[in-house]
N, C-alpha and C. Protein backbone atom coordinates (compact mmCIF):
# COMPACT_ATOMS: atom_id res chain seq x y z
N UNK A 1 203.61 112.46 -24.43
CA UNK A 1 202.34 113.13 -24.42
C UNK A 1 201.24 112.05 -24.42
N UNK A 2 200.21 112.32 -23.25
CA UNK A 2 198.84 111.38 -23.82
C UNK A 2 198.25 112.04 -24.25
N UNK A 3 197.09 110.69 -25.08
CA UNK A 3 195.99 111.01 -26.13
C UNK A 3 195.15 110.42 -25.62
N UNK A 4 194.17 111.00 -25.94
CA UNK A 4 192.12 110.30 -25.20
C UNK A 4 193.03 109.77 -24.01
N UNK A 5 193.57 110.63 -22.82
CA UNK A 5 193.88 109.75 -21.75
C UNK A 5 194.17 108.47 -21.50
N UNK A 6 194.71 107.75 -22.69
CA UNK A 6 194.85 106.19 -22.97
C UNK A 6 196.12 106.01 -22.55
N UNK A 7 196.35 106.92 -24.41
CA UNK A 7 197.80 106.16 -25.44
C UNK A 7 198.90 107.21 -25.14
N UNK A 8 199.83 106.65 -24.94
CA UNK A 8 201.21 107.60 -24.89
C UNK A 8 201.75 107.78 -26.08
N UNK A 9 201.94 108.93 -26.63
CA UNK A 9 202.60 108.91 -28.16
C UNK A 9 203.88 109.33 -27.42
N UNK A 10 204.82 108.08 -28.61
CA UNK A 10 206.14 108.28 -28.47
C UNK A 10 207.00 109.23 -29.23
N UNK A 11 206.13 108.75 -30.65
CA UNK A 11 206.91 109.20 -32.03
C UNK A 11 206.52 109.21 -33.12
N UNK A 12 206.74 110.02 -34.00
CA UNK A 12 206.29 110.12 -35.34
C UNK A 12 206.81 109.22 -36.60
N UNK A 13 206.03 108.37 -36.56
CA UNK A 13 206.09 107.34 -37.85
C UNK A 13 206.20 107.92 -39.40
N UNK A 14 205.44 108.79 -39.76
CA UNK A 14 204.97 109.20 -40.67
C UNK A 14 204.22 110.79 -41.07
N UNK A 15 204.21 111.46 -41.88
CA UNK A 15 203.39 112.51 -41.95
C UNK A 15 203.17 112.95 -43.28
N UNK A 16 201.96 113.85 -43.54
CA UNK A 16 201.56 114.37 -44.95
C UNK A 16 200.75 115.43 -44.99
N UNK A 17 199.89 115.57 -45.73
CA UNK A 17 199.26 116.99 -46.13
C UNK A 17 197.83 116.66 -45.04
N UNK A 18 197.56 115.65 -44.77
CA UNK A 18 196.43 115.74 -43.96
C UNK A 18 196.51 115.30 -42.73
N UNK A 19 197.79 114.69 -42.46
CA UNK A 19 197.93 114.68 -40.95
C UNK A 19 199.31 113.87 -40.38
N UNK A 20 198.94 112.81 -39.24
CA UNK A 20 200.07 112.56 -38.93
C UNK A 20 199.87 111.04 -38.35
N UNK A 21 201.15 109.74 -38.22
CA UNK A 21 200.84 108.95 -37.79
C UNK A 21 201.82 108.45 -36.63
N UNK A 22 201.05 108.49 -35.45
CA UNK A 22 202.50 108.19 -34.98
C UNK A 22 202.56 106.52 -33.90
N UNK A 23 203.68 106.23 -33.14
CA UNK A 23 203.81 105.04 -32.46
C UNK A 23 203.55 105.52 -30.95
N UNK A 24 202.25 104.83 -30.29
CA UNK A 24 202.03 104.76 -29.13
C UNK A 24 201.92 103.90 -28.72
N UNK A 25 201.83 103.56 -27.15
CA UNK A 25 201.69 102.73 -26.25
C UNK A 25 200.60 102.57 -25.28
N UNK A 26 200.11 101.90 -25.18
CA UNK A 26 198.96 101.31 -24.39
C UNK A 26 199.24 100.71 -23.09
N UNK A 27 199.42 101.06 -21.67
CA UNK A 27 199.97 100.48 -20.83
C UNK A 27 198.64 100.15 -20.25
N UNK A 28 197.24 100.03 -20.61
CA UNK A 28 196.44 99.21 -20.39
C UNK A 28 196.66 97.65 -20.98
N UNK A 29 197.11 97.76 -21.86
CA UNK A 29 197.19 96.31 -22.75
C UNK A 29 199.00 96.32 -22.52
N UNK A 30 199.76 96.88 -22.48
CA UNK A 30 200.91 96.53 -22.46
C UNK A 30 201.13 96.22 -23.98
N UNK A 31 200.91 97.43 -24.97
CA UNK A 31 200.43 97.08 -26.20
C UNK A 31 201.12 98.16 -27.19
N UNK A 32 202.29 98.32 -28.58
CA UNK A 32 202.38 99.40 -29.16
C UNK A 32 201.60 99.49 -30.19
N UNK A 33 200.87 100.54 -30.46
CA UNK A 33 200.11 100.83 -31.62
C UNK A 33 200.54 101.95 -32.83
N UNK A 34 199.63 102.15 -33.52
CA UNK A 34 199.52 103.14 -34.44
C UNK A 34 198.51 104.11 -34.29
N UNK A 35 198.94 105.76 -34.13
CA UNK A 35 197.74 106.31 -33.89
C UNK A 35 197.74 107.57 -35.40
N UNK A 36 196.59 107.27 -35.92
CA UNK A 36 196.48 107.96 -37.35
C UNK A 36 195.72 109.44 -36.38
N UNK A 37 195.81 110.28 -37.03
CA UNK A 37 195.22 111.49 -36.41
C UNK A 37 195.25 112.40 -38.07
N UNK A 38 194.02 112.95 -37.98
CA UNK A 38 193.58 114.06 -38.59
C UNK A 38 193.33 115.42 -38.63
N UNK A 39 193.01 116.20 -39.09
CA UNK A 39 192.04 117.34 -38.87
C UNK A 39 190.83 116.62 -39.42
N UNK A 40 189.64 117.42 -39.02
CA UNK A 40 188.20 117.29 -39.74
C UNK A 40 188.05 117.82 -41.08
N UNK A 41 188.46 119.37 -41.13
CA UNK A 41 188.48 119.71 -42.16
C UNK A 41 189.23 118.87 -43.53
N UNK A 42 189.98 118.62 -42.82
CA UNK A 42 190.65 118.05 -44.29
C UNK A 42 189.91 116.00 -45.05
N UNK A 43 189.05 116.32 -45.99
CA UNK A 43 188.34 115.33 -46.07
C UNK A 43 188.06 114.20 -44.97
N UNK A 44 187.30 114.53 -44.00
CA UNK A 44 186.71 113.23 -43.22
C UNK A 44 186.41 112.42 -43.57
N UNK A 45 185.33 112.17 -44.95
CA UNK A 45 184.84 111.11 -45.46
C UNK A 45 186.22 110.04 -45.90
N UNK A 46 187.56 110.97 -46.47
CA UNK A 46 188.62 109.46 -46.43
C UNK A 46 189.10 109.30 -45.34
N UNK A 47 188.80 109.77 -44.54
CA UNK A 47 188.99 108.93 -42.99
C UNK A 47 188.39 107.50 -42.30
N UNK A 48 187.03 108.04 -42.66
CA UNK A 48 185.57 107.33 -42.49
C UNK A 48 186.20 105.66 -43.20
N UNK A 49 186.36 105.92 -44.55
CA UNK A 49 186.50 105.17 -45.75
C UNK A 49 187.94 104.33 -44.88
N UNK A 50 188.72 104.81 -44.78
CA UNK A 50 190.00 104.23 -43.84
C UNK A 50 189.49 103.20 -43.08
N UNK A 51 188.94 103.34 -42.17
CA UNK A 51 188.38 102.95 -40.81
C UNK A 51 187.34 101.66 -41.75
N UNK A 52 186.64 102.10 -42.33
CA UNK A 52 185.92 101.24 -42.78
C UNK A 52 186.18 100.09 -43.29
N UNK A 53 187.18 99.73 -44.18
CA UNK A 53 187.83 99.38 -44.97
C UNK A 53 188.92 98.40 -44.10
N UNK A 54 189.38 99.24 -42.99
CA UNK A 54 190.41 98.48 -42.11
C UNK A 54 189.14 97.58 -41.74
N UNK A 55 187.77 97.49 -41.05
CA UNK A 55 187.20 96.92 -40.45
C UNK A 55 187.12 95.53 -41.35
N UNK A 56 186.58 96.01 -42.88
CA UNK A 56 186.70 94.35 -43.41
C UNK A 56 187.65 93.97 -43.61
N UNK A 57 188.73 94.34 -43.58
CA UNK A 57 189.77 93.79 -44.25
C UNK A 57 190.47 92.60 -42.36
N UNK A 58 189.67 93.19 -41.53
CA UNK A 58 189.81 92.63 -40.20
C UNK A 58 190.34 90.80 -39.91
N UNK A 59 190.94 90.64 -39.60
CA UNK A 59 191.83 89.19 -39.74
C UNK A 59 192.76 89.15 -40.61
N UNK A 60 192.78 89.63 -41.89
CA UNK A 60 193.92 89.98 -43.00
C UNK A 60 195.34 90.08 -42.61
N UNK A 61 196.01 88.90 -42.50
CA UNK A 61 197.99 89.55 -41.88
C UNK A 61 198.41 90.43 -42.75
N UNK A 62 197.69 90.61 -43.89
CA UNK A 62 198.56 91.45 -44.72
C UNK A 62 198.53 93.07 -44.07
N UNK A 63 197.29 93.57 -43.59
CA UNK A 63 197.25 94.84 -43.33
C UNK A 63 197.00 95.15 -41.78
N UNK A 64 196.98 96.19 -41.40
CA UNK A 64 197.19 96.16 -39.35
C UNK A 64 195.62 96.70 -39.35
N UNK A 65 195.33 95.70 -38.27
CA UNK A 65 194.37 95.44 -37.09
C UNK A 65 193.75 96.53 -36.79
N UNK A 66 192.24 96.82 -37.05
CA UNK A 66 191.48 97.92 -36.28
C UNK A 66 191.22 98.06 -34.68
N UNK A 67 191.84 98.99 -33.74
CA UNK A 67 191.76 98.94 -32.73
C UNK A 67 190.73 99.56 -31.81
N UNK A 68 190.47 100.60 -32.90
CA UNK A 68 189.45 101.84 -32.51
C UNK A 68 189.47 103.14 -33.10
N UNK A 69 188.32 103.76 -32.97
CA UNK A 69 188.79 104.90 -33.57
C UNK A 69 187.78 106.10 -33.15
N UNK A 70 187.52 107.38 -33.43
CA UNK A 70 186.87 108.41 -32.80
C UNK A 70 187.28 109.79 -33.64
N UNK A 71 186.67 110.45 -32.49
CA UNK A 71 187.08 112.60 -33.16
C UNK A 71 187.41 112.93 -31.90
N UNK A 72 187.91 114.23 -31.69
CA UNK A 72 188.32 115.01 -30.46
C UNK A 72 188.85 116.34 -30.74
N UNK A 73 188.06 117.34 -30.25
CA UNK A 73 187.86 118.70 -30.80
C UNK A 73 187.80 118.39 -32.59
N UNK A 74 188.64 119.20 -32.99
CA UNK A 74 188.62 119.17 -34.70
C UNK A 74 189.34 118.29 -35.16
N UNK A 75 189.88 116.85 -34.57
CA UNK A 75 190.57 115.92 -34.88
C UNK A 75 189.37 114.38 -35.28
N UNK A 76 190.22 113.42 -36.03
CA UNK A 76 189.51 112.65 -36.26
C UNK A 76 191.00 111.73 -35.76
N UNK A 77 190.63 110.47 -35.48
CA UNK A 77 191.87 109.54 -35.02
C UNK A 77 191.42 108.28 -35.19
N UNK A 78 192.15 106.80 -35.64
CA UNK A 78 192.42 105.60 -35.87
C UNK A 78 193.43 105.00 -34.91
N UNK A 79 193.02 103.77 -34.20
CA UNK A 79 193.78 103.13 -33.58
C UNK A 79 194.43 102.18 -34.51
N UNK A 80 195.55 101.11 -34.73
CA UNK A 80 195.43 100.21 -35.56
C UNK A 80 196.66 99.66 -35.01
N UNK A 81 196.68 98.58 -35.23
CA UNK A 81 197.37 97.62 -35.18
C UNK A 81 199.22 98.22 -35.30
N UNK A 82 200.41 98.08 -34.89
CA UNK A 82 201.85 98.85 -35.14
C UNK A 82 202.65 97.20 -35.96
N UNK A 83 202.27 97.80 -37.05
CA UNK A 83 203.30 96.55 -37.72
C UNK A 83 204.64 96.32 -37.69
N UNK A 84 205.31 95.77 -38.25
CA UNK A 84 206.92 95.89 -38.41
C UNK A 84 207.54 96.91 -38.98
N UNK A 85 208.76 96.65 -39.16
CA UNK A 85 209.75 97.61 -39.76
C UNK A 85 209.44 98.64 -41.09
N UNK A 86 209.36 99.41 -41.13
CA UNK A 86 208.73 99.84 -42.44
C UNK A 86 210.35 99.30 -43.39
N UNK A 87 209.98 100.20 -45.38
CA UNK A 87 211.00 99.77 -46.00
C UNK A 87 212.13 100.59 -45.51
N UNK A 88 211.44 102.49 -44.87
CA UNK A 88 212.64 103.64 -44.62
C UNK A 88 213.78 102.50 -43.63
N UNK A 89 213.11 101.67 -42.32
CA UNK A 89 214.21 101.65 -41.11
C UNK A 89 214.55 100.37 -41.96
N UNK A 90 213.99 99.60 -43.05
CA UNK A 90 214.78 98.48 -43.11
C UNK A 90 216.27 98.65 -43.93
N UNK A 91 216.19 99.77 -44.90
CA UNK A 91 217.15 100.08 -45.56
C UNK A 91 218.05 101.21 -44.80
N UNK A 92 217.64 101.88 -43.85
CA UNK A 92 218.39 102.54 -42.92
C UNK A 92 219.86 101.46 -41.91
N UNK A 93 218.84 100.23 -41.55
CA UNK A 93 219.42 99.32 -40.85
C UNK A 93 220.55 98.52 -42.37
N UNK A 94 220.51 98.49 -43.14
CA UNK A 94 221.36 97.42 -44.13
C UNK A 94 222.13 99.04 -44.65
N UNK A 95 222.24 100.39 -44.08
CA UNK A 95 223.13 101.23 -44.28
C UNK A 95 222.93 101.76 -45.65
N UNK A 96 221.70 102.12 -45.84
CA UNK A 96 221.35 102.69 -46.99
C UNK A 96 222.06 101.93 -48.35
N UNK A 97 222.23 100.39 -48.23
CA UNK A 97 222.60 99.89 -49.63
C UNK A 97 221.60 99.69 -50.40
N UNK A 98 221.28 98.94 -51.40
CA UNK A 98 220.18 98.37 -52.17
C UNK A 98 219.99 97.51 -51.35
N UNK A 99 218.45 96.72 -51.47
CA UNK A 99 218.33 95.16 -51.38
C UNK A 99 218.65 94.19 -52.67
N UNK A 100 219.14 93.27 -52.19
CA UNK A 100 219.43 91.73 -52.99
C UNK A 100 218.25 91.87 -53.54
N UNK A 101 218.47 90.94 -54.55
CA UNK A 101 217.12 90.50 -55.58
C UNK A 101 216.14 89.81 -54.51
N UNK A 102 216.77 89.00 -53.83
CA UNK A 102 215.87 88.56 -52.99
C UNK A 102 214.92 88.94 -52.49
N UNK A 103 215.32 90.21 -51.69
CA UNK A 103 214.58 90.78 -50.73
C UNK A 103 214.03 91.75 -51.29
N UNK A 104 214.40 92.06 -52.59
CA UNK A 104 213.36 93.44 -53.20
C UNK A 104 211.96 92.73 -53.92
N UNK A 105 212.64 91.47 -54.62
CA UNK A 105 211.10 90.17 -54.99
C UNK A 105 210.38 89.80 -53.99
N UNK A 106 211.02 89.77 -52.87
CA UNK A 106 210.12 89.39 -51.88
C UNK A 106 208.85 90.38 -50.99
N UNK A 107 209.75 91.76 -51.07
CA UNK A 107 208.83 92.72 -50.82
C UNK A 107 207.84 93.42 -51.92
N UNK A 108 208.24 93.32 -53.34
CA UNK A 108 207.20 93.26 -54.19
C UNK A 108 206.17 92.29 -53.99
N UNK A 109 206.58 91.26 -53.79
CA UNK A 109 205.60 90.05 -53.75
C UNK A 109 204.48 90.57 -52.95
N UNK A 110 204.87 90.87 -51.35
CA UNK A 110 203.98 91.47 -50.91
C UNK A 110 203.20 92.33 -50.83
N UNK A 111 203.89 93.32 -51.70
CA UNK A 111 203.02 94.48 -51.65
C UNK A 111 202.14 94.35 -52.77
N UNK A 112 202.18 93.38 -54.13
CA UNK A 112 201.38 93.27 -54.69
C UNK A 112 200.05 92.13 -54.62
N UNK A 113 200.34 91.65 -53.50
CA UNK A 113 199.34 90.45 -53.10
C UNK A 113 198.58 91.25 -52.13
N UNK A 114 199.56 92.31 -50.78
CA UNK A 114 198.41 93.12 -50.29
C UNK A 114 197.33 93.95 -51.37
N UNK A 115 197.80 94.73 -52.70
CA UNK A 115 197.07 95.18 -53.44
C UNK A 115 195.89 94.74 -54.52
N UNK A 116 195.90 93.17 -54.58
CA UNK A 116 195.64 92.37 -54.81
C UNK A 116 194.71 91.90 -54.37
N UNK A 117 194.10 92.20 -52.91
CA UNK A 117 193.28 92.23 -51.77
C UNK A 117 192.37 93.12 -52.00
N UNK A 118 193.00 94.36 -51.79
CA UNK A 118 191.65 95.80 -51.71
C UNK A 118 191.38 95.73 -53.27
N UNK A 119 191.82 95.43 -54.65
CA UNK A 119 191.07 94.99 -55.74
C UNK A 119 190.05 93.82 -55.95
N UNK A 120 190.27 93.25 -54.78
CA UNK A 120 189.14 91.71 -54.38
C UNK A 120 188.08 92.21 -54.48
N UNK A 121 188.16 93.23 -53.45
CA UNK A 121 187.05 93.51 -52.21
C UNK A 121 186.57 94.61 -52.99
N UNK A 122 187.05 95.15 -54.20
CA UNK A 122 186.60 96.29 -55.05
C UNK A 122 186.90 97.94 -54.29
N UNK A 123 188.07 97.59 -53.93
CA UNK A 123 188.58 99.06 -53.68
C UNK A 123 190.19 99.56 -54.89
N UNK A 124 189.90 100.48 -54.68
CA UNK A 124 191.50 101.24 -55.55
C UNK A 124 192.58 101.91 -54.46
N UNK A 125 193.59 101.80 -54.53
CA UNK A 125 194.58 102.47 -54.10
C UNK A 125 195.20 103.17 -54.39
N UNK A 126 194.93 104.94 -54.65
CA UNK A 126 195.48 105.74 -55.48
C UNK A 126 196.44 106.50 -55.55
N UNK A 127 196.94 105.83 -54.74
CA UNK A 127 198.45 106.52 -54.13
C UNK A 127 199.63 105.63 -53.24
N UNK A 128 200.49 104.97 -54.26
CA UNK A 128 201.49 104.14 -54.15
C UNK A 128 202.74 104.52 -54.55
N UNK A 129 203.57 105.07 -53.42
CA UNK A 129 204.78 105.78 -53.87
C UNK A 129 206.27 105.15 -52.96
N UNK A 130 207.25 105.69 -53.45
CA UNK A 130 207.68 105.47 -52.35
C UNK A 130 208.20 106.94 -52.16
N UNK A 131 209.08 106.39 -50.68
CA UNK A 131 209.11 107.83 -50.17
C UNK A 131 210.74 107.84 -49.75
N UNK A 132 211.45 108.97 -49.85
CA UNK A 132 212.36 109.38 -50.49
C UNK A 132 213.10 110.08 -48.62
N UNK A 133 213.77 109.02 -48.65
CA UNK A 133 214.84 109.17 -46.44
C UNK A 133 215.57 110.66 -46.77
């Protein structure tokens, strides 16, 4: 399916109570992205705040790249950057075992140095879970 006549959505990354995120392609750029999509109704202003937020945080490897973003009919949408593996396909791929100490310190590490960041810059993150394959 295309979107804004661009992006080809392939697939659904992710989803929740306010919308959906999925993996598209850009065959202008020869490029895969992330496309966040909304409703309007359902708080715009943390959309706004999203977008915003991605903008300073802009150069940061820790978090993905603002690409663009807009509304369309009652939708609101984010372009952004398509990072790596999330934790679902990395533990899908090692066959649903645990990770080694290694690799579970190592992904704490990161996720608390990314959080570590938006407390810099004087933001909160109020919703850190994980999520359950």
């Amino acid at each position: 399916m295309r979107f804004q006549g661009k992006y080809e959505l392939q697939s659904v990354l992710g989803a929740g109570g306010y919308g959906q995120i999925f993996k598209a392609f850009d065959p202008n750029k020869n490029l895969h992205v992330a496309v966040k999509i909304m409703q309007k109704r359902h708080e715009p202003q943390r959309m706004i705040l999203e977008q915003q937020i991605l903008y300073q945080l802009k150069g940061r490897p820790e978090f993905p790249q603002l690409y663009g973003s807009g509304t369309f009919e009652d939708y609101m949408f984010i372009v952004m950057e398509l990072l790596g593996k999330s934790l679902s396909e990395m533990r899908k791929k090692n066959e649903g075992k645990r990770f080694d100490a290694v690799t579970a310190l190592r992904v704490g590490l990161m996720i608390t140095d990314s959080l570590k960041v938006l407390h810099e810059m004087g933001f909160l993150h109020r919703y850190v879970t994980h999520i359950k394959d």
